[in-house]
C-alpha atoms as a PDB file:
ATOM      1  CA  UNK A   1     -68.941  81.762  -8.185  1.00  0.00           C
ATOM      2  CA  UNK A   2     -70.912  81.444 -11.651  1.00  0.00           C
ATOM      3  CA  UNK A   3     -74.770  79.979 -11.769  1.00  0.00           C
ATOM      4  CA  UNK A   4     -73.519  77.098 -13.755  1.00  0.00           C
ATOM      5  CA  UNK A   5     -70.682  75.902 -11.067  1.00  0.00           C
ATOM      6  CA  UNK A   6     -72.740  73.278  -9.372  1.00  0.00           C
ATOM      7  CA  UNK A   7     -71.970  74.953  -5.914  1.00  0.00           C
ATOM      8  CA  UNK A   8     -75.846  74.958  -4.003  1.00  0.00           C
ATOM      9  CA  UNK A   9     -77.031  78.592  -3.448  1.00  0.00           C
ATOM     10  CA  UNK A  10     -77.646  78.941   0.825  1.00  0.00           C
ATOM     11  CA  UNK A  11     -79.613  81.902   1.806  1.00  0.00           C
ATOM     12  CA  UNK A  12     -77.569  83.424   5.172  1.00  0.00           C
ATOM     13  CA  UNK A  13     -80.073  85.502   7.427  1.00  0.00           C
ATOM     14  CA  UNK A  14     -79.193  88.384   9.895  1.00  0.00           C
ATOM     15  CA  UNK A  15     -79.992  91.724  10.984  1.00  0.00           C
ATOM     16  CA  UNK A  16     -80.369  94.911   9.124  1.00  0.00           C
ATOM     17  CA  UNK A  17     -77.128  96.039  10.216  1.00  0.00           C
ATOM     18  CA  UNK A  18     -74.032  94.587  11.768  1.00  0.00           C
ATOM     19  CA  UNK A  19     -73.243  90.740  12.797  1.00  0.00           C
ATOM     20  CA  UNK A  20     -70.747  90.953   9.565  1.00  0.00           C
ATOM     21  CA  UNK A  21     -68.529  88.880  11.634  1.00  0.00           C
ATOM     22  CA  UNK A  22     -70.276  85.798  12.147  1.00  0.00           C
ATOM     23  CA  UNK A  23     -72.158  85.605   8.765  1.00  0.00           C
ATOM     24  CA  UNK A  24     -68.862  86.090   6.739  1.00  0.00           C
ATOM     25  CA  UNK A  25     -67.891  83.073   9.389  1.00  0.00           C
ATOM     26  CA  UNK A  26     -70.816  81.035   7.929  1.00  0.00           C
ATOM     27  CA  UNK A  27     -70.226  81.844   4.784  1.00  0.00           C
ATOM     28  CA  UNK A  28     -66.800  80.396   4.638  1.00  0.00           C
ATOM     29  CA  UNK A  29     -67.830  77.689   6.166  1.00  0.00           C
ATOM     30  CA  UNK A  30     -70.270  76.802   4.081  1.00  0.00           C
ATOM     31  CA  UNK A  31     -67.738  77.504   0.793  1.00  0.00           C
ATOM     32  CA  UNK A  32     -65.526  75.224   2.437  1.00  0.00           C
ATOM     33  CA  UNK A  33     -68.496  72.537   2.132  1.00  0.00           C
ATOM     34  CA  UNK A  34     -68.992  73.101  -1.738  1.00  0.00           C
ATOM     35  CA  UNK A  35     -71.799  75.837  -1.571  1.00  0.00           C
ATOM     36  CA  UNK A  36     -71.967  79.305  -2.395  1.00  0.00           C
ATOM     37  CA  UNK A  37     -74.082  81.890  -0.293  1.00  0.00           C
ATOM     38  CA  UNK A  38     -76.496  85.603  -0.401  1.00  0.00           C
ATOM     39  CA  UNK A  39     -77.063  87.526   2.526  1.00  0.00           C
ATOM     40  CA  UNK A  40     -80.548  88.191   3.345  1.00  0.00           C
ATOM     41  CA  UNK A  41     -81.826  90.757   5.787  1.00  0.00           C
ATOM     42  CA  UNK A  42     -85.063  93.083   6.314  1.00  0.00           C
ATOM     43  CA  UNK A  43     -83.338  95.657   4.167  1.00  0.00           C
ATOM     44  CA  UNK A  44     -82.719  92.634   1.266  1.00  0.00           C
ATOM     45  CA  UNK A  45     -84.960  91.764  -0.758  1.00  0.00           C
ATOM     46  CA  UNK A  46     -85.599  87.524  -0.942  1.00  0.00           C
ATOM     47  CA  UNK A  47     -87.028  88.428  -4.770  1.00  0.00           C
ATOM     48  CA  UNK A  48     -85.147  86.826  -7.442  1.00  0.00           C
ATOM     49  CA  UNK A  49     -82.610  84.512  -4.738  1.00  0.00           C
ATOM     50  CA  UNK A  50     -83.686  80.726  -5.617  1.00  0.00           C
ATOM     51  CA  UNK A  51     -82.368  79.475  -2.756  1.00  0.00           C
ATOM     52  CA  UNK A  52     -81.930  75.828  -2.120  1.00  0.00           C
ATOM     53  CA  UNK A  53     -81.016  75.766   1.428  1.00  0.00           C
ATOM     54  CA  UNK A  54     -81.188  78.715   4.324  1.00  0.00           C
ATOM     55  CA  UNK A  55     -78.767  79.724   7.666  1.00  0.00           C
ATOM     56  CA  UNK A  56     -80.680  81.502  10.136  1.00  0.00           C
ATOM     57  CA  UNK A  57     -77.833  82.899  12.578  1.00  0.00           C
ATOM     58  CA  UNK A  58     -77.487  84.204  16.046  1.00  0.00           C
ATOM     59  CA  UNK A  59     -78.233  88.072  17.400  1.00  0.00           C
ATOM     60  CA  UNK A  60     -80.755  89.352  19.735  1.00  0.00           C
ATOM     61  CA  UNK A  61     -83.356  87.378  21.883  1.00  0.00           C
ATOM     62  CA  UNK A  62     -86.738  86.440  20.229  1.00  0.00           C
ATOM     63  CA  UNK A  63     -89.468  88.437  20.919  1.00  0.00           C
ATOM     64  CA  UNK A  64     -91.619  86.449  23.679  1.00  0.00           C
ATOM     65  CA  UNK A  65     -95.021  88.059  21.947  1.00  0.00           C
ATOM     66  CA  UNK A  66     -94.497  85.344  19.638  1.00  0.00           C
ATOM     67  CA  UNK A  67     -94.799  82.457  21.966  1.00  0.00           C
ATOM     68  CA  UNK A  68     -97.080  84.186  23.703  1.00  0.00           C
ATOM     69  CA  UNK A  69     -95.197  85.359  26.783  1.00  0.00           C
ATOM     70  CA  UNK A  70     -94.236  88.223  28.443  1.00  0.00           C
ATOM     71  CA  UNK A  71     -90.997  90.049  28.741  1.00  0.00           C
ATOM     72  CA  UNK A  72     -88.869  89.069  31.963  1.00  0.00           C
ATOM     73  CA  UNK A  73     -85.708  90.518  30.667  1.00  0.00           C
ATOM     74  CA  UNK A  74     -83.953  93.474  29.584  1.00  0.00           C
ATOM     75  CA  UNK A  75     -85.733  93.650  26.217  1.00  0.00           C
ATOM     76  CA  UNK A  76     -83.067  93.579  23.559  1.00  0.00           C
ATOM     77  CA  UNK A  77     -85.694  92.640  20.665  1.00  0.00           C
ATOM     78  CA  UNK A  78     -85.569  93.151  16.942  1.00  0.00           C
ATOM     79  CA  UNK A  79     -89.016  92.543  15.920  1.00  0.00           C
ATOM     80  CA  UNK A  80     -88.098  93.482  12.228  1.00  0.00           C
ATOM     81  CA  UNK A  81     -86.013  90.601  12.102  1.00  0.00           C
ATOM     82  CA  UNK A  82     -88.135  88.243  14.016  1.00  0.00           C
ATOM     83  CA  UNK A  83     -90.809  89.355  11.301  1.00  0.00           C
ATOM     84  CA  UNK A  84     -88.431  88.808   8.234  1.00  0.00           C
ATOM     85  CA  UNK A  85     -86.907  85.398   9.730  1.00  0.00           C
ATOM     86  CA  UNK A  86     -89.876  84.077  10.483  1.00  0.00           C
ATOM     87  CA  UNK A  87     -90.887  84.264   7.227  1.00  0.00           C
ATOM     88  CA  UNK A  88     -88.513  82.979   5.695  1.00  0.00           C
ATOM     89  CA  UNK A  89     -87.921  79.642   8.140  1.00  0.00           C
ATOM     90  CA  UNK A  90     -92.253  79.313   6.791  1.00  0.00           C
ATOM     91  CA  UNK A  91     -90.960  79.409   3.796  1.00  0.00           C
ATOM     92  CA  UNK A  92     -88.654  76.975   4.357  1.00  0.00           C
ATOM     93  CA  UNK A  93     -90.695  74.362   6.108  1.00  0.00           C
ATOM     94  CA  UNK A  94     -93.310  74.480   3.414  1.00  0.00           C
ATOM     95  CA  UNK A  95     -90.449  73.805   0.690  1.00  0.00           C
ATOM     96  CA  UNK A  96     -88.591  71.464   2.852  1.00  0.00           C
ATOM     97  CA  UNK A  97     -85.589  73.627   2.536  1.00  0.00           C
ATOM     98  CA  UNK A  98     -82.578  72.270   4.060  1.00  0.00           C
ATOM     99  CA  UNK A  99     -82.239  74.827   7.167  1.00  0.00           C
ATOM    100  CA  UNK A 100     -79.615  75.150  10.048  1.00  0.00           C
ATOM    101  CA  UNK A 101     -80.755  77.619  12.277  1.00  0.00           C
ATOM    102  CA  UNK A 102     -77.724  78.579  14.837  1.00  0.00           C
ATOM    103  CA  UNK A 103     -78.229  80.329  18.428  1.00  0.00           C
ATOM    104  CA  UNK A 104     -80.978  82.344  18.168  1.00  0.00           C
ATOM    105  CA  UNK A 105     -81.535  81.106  14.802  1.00  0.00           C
ATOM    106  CA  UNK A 106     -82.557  77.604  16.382  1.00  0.00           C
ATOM    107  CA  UNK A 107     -84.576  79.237  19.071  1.00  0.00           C
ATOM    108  CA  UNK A 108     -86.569  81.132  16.166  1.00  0.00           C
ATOM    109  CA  UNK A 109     -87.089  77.883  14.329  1.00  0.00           C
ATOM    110  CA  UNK A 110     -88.358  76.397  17.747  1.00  0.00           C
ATOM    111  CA  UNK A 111     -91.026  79.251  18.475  1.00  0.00           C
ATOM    112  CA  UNK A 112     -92.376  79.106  14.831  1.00  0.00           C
ATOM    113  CA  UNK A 113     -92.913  75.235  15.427  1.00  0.00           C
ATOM    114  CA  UNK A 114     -95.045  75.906  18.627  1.00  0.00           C
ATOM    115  CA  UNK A 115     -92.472  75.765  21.264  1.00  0.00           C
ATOM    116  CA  UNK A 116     -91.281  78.712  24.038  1.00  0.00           C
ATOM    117  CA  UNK A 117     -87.957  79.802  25.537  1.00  0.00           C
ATOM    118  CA  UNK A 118     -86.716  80.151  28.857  1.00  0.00           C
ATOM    119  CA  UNK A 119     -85.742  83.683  28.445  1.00  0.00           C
ATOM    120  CA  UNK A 120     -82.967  84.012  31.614  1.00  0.00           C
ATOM    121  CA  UNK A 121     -80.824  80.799  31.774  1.00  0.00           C
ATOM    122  CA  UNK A 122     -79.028  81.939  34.949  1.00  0.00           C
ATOM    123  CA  UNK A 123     -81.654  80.326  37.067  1.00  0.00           C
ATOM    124  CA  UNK A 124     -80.976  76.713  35.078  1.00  0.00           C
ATOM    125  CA  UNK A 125     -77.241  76.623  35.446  1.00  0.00           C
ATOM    126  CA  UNK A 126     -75.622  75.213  37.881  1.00  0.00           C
ATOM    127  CA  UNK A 127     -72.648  73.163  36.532  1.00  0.00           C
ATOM    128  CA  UNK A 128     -71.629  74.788  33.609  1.00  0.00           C
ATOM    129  CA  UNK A 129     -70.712  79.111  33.880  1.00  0.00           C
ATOM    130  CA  UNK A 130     -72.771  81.663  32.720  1.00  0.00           C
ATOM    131  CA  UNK A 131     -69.149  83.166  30.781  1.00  0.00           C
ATOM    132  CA  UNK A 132     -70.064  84.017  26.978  1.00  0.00           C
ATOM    133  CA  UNK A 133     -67.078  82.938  24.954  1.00  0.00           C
ATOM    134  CA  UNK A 134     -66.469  82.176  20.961  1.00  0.00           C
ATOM    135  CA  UNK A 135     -64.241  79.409  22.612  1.00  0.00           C
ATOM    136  CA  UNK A 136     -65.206  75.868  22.776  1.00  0.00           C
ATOM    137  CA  UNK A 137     -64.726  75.577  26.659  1.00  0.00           C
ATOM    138  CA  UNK A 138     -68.373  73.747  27.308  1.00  0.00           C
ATOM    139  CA  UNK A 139     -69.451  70.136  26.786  1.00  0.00           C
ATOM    140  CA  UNK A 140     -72.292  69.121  24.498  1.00  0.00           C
ATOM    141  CA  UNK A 141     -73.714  65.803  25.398  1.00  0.00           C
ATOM    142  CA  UNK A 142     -75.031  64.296  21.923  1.00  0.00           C
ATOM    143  CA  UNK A 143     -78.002  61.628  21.646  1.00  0.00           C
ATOM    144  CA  UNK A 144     -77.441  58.116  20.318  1.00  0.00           C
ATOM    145  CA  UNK A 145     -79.607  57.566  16.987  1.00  0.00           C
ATOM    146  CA  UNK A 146     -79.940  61.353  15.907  1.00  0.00           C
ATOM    147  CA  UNK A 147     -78.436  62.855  12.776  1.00  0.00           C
ATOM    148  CA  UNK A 148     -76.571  65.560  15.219  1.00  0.00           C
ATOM    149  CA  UNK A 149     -74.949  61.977  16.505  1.00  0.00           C
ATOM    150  CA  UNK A 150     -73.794  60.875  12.929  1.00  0.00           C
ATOM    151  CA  UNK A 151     -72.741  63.750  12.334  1.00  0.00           C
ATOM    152  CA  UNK A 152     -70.281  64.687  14.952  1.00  0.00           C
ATOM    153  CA  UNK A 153     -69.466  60.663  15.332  1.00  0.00           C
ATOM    154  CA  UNK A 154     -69.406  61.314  19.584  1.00  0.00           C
ATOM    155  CA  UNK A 155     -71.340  61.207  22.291  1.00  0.00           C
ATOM    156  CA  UNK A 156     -69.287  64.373  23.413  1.00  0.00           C
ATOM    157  CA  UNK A 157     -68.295  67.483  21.504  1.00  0.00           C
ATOM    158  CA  UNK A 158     -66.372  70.848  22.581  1.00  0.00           C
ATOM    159  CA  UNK A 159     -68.799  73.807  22.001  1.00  0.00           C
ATOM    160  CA  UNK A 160     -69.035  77.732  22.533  1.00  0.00           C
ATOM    161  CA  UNK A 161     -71.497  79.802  24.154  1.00  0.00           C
ATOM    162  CA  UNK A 162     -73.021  82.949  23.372  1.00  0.00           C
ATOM    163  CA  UNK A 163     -76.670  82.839  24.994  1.00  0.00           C
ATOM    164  CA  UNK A 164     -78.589  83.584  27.758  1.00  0.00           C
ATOM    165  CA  UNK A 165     -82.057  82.307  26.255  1.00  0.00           C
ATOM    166  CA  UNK A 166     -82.475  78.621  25.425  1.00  0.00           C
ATOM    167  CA  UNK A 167     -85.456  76.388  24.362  1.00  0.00           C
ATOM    168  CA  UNK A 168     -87.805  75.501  26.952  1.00  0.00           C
ATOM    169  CA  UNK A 169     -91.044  73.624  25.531  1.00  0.00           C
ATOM    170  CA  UNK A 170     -89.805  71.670  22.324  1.00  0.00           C
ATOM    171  CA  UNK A 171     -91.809  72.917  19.148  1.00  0.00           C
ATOM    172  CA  UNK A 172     -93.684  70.191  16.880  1.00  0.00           C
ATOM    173  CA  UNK A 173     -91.208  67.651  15.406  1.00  0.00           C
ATOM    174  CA  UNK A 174     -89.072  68.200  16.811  1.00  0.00           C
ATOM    175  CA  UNK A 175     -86.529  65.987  18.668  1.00  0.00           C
ATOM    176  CA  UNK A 176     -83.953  67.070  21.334  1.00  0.00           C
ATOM    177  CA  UNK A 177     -80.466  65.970  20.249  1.00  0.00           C
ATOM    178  CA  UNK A 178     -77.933  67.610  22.093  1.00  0.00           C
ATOM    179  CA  UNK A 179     -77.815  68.779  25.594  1.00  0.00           C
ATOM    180  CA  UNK A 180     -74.949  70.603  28.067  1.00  0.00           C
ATOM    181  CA  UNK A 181     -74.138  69.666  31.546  1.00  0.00           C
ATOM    182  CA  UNK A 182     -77.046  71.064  33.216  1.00  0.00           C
ATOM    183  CA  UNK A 183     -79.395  69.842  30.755  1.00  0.00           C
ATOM    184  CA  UNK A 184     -80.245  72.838  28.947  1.00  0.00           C
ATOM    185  CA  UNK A 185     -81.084  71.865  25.385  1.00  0.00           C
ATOM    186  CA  UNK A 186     -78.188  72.803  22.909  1.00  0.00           C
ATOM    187  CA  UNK A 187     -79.616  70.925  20.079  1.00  0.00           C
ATOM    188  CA  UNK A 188     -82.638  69.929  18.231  1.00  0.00           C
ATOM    189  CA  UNK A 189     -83.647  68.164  14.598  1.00  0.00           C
ATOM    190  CA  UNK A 190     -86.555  66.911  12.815  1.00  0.00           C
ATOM    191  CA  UNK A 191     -85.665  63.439  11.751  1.00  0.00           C
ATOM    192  CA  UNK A 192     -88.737  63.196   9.406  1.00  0.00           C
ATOM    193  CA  UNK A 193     -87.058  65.847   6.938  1.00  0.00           C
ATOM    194  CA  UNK A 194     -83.913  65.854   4.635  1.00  0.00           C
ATOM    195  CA  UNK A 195     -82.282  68.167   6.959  1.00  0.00           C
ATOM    196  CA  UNK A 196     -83.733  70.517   9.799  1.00  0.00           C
ATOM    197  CA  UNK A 197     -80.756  71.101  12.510  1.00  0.00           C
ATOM    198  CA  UNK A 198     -81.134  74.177  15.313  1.00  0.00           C
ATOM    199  CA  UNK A 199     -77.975  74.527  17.756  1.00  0.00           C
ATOM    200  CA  UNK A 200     -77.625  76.621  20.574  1.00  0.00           C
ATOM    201  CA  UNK A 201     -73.964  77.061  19.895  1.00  0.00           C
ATOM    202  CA  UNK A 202     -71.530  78.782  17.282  1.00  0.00           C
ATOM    203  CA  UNK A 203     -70.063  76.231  14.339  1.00  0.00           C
ATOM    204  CA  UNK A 204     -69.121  79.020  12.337  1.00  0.00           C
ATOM    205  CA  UNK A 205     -66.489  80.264  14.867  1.00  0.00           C
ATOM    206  CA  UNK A 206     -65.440  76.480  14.968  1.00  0.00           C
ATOM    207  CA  UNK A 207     -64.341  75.731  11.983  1.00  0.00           C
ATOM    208  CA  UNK A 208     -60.873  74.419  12.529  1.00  0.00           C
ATOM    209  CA  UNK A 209     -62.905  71.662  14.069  1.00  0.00           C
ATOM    210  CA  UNK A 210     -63.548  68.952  11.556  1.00  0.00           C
ATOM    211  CA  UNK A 211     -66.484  67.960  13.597  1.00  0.00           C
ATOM    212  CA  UNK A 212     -68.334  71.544  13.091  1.00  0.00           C
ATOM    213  CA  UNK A 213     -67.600  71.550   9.842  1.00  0.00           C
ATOM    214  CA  UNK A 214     -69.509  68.629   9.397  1.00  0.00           C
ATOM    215  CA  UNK A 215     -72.777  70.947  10.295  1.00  0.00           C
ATOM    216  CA  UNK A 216     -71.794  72.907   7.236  1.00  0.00           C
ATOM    217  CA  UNK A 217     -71.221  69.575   5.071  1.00  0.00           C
ATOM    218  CA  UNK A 218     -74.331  68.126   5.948  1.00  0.00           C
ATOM    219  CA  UNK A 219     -76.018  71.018   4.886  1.00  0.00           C
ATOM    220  CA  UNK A 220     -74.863  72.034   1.427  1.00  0.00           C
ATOM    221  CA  UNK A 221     -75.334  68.441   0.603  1.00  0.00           C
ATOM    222  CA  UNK A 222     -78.736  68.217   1.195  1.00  0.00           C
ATOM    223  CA  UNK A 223     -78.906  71.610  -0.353  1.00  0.00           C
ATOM    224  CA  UNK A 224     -77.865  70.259  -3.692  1.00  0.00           C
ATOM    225  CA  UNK A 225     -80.227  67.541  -3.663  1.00  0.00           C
ATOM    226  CA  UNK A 226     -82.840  70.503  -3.601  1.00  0.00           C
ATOM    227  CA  UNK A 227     -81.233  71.705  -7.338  1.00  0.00           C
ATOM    228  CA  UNK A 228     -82.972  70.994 -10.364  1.00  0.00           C
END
């Protein structure tokens, strides 16, 4: 798509190699929403990509070094992404860059705003399985009054899981939206800035769902109020 089309340029984050998958997934669902997208990853240079709105997506756990914590899993760290993501979600916030951050992506943009992780979830569940699955076969309990709420227009929504880390300690203002069955946080927002979303599940393997592609919407739309 040309400079001049009016379509809002998202930066789409990831690893150094592989996750094509879901970031071709988010990228289609953010062309369906009327933006355009570059992939970014340690082996990408940011230079010369004016951005006006960022996707960090899922992967591998977040280094507990940066909250601060030991390891009390498996390790299964890239801490050449963490270091590359984390800049670029700094970036962000000091730009007020319209950011969805999605899985780990929202965990990431929890731990540079101060908060932890619970690293092994299986301890925390005890109504809803431990089964990963791109399917939408677990409950999201939304909050009245939050953007996630206008958004999805429900107090209920179908969602996927892919995660065995989750946000423990909230990170600075930030405000719990969305929630599962055993009360593990699934969704958080800053409602002081144009658009700051982090879920725990997968929209871009939703995207028959009108209600998940309202994520996407939401987004490029407050990406291209960011254009000159």
């Amino acid at each position: 798509m040309a400079e001049g089309s009016g379509r809002p340029l998202i930066a789409v984050t990831g690893p150094r190699r592989g996750a094509a998958a879901p970031r071709l997934c988010v990228a289609a669902g953010i062309y369906l929403a009327g933006g355009r997208t570059v992939q970014l990853s340690p082996a990408t240079p940011e230079a010369g990509s004016p951005y006006q709105g960022v996707v960090i997506t899922g992967g591998h756990d977040v280094d507990p070094v940066l909250y601060a914590e030991e390891s009390q899993v498996l390790p299964q760290y890239d801490p050449e992404r963490d270091a590359f993501e984390s800049a670029i979600i700094d970036d962000a916030l000091q730009r007020s860059l319209p950011l969805l951050g999605i899985c780990r992506g929202a965990q990431l943009l929890n731990v540079r705003l101060g908060g932890n992780l619970h690293q092994d979830l299986r301890n925390h569940r005890e109504h809803t399985s431990h089964r990963r699955t791109i399917f939408p076969l677990k409950t999201l309990l939304v909050e009245r009054n939050t953007r996630l709420h206008a958004l999805l227009e429900a107090e209920r929504a179908s969602i996927n899981s892919l995660h065995n880390q989750s946000i423990a300690r909230v990170g600075k203002g930030l405000d719990v939206s969305g929630r599962d069955l055993d009360g593990i946080v699934q969704a958080v927002e800053d409602p002081q800035r144009r658009f700051l979303l982090g879920v725990q599940w997968h929209p871009e393997f939703l995207l028959l769902s009108r209600q998940q592609r309202a994520l996407f919407y939401a987004l490029v739309q407050a990406a291209r109020d960011q254009q000159p």
